[in-house]
Protein backbone atom coordinates (compact mmCIF):
# COMPACT_ATOMS: atom_id res chain seq x y z
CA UNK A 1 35.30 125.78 74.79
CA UNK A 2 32.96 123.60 77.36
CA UNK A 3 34.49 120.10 77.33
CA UNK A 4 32.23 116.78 77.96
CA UNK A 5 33.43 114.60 80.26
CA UNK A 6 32.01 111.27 81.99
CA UNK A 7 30.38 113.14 84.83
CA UNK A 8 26.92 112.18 83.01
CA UNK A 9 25.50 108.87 83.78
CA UNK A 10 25.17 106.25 81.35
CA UNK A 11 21.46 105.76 80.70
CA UNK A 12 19.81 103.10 82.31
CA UNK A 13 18.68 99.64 80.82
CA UNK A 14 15.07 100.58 80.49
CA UNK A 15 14.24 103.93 78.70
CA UNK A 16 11.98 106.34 79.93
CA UNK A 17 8.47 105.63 78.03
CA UNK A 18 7.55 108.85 75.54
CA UNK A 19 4.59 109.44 76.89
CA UNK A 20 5.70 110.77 80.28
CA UNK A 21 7.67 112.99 78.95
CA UNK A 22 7.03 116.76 78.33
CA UNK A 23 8.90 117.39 75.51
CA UNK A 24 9.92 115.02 72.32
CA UNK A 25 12.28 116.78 69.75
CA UNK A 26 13.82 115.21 67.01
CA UNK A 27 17.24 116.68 66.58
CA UNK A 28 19.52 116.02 63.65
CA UNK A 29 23.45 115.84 63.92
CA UNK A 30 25.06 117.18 60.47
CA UNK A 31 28.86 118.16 59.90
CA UNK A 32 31.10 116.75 56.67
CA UNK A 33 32.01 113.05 55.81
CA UNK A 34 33.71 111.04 58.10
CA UNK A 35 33.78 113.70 61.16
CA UNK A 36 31.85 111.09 63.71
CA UNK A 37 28.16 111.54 63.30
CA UNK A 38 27.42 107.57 63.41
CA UNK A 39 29.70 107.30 65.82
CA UNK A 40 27.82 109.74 68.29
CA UNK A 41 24.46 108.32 67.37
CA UNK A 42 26.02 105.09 68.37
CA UNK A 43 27.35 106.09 71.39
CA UNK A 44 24.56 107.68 73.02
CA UNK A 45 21.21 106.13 71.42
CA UNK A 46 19.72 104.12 74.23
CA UNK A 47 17.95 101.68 71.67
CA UNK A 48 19.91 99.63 69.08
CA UNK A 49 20.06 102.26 66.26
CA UNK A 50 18.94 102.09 63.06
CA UNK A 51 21.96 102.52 60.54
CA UNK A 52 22.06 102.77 56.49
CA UNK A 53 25.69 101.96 56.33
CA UNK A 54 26.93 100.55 52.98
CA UNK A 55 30.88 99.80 52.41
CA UNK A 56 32.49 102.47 50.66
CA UNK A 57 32.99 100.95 46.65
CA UNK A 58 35.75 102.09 44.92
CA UNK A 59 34.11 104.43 42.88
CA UNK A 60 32.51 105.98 46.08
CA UNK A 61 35.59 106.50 47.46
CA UNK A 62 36.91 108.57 44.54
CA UNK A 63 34.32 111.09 45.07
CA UNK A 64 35.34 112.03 48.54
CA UNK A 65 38.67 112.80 50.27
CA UNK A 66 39.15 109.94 52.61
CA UNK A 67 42.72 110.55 53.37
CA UNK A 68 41.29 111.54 56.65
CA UNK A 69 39.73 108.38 57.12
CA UNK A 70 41.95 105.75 55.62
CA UNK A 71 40.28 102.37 57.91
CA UNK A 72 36.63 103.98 56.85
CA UNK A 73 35.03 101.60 55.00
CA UNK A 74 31.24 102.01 55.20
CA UNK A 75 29.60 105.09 54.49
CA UNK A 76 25.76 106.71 55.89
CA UNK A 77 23.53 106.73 52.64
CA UNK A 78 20.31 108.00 54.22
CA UNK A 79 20.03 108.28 58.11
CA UNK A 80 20.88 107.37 61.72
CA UNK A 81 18.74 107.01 63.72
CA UNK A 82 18.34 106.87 67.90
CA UNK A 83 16.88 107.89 71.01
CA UNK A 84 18.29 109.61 74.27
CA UNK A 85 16.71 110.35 77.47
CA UNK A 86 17.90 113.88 78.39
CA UNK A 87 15.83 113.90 81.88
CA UNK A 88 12.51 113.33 83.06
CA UNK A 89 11.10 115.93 80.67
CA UNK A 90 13.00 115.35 77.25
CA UNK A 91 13.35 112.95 75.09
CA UNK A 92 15.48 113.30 71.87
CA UNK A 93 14.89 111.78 68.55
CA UNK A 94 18.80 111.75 67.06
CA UNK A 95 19.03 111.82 63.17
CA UNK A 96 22.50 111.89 61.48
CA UNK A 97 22.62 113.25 58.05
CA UNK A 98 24.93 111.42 55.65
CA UNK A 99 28.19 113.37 55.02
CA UNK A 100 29.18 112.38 51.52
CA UNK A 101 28.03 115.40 49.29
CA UNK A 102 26.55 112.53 46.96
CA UNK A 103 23.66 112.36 49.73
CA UNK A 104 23.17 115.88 50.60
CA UNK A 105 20.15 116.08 48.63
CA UNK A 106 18.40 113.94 52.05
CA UNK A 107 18.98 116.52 54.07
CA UNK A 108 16.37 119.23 53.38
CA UNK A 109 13.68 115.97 54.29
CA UNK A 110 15.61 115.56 57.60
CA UNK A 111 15.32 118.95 58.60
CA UNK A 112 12.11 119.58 58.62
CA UNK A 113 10.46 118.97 61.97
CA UNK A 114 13.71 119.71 63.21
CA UNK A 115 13.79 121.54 66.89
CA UNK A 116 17.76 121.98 66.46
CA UNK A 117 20.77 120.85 65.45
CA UNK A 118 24.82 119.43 66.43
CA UNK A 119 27.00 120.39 63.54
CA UNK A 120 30.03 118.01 63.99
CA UNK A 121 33.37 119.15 63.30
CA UNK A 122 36.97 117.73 62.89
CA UNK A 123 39.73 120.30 63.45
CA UNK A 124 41.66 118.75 61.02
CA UNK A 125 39.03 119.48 58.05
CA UNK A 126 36.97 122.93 59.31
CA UNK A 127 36.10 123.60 55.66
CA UNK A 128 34.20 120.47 55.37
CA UNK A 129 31.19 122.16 58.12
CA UNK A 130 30.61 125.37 55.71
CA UNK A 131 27.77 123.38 54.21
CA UNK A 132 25.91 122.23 57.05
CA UNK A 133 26.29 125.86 58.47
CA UNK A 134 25.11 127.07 55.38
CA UNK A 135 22.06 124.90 55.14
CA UNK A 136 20.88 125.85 58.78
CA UNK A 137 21.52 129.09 58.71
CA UNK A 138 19.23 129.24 55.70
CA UNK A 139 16.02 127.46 57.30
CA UNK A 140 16.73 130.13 60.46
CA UNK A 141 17.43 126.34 62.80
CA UNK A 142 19.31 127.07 66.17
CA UNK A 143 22.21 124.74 66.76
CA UNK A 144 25.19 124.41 68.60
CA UNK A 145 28.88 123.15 67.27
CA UNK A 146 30.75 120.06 68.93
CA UNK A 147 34.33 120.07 68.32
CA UNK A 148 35.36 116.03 67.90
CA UNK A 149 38.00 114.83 69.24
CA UNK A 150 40.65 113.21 66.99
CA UNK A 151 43.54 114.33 68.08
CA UNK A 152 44.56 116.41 65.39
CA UNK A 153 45.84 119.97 65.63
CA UNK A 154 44.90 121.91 68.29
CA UNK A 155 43.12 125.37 67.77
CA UNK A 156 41.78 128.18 70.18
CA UNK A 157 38.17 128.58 70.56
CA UNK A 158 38.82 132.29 68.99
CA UNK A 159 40.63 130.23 65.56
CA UNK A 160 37.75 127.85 65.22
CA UNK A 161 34.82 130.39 65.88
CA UNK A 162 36.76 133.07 63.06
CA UNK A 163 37.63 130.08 60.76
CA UNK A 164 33.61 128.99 61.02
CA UNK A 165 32.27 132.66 61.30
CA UNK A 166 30.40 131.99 64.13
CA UNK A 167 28.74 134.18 66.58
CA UNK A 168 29.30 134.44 69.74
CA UNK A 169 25.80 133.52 70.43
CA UNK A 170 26.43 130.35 69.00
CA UNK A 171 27.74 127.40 72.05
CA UNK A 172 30.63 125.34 71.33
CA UNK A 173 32.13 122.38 73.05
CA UNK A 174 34.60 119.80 72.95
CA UNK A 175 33.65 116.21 72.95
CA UNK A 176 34.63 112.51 72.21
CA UNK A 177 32.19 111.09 69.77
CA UNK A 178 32.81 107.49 71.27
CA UNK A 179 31.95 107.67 74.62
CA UNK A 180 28.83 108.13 75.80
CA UNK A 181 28.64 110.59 78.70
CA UNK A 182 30.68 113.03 76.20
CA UNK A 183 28.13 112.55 73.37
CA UNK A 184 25.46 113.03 75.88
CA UNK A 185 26.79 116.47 77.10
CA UNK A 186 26.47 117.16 73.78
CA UNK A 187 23.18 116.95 73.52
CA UNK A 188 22.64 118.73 77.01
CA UNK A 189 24.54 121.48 75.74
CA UNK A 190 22.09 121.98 72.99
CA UNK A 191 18.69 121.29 74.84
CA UNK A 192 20.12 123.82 77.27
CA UNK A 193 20.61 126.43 74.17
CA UNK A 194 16.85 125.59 72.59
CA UNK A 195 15.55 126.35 76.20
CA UNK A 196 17.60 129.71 77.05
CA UNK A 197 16.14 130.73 73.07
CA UNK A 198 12.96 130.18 73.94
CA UNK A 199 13.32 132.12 77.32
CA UNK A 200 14.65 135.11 75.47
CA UNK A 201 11.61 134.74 72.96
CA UNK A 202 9.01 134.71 75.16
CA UNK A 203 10.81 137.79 76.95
């Protein structure tokens, strides 16, 4: 498993302006509730992001599992949203899906237009990515799998990859959601992947 690190640059102050860019691709970031996809959209988006956080009500937190995640409080009900400056050719267009299964129904609308994907996952939950596998895998989306780090149990690359079924065509890496550089390696990782499918394509 690739692991980010800080070797990536923060972004600078003043983003790079979309149109002198070559490439603009919206990319969503999916994975189960509470596994760190507003934290990565956070992290990395070089504008304020837009959030639709609303605290977690009782009720709401009945419905989920949150054992997990006992200082969560506020839950995604529709999107993130942010922007990252890959290099002087890409920009990305970040949209994190909401996690709660309540909300799942908003994901079929976010996926559409959608170059590729980061499926988040949480070693201490693997189960809770089947669905956003699932979902990709059905509308035929590439997309690559970050492993967040929460210090929770620690698992080969071989345990995660049979526990997931994934192929072996199918990058994975090992990030921290909360820092920047990491979550931007991230998203390297997957322009990277988009680019060497597109290769093989035209080939």
């Amino acid at each position: 498993m690739t692991r980010g690190t800080r070797a990536v640059p923060p972004a600078g102050p003043h983003p790079t302006p979309v149109g002198t860019t070559e490439n603009t691709l919206k990319i969503v970031v999916v994975g189960g509730f509470g596994v760190g996809k507003t934290t990565m959209v956070r992290s990395v988006s070089e504008i304020r992001p837009l959030h639709t956080e609303e605290v977690m009500s009782r009720a709401g937190r009945s419905l989920e599992d949150t054992s997990r995640v006992s200082g969560k409080n506020a839950t995604t009900v529709a999107f993130d949203f942010g922007r990252i400056t890959v290099d002087d050719r890409s920009v990305l267009y970040l949209f994190g899906a909401p996690g709660q299964k309540r909300f799942w129904f908003l994901w079929e609308r976010l996926l559409a237009g959608t170059m590729g994907a980061v499926v988040l996952v949480d070693t201490r939950c693997l189960d809770d990515a089947w669905y956003a596998l699932d979902r990709l895998e059905h509308h035929g989306m590439p997309y690559i799998v970050a492993v967040n780090d929460f210090g929770g149990p620690l698992h080969s690359d071989e345990h995660i990859r049979a526990a997931l079924a994934l192929g072996p065509d199918v990058p994975m890496v090992e990030f921290d959601a909360r820092d920047h550089s990491s979550s931007k390696f991230v998203l390297i990782a997957l322009v990277e992947h988009l680019h060497a499918l597109a290769v093989r394509h035209k080939g």
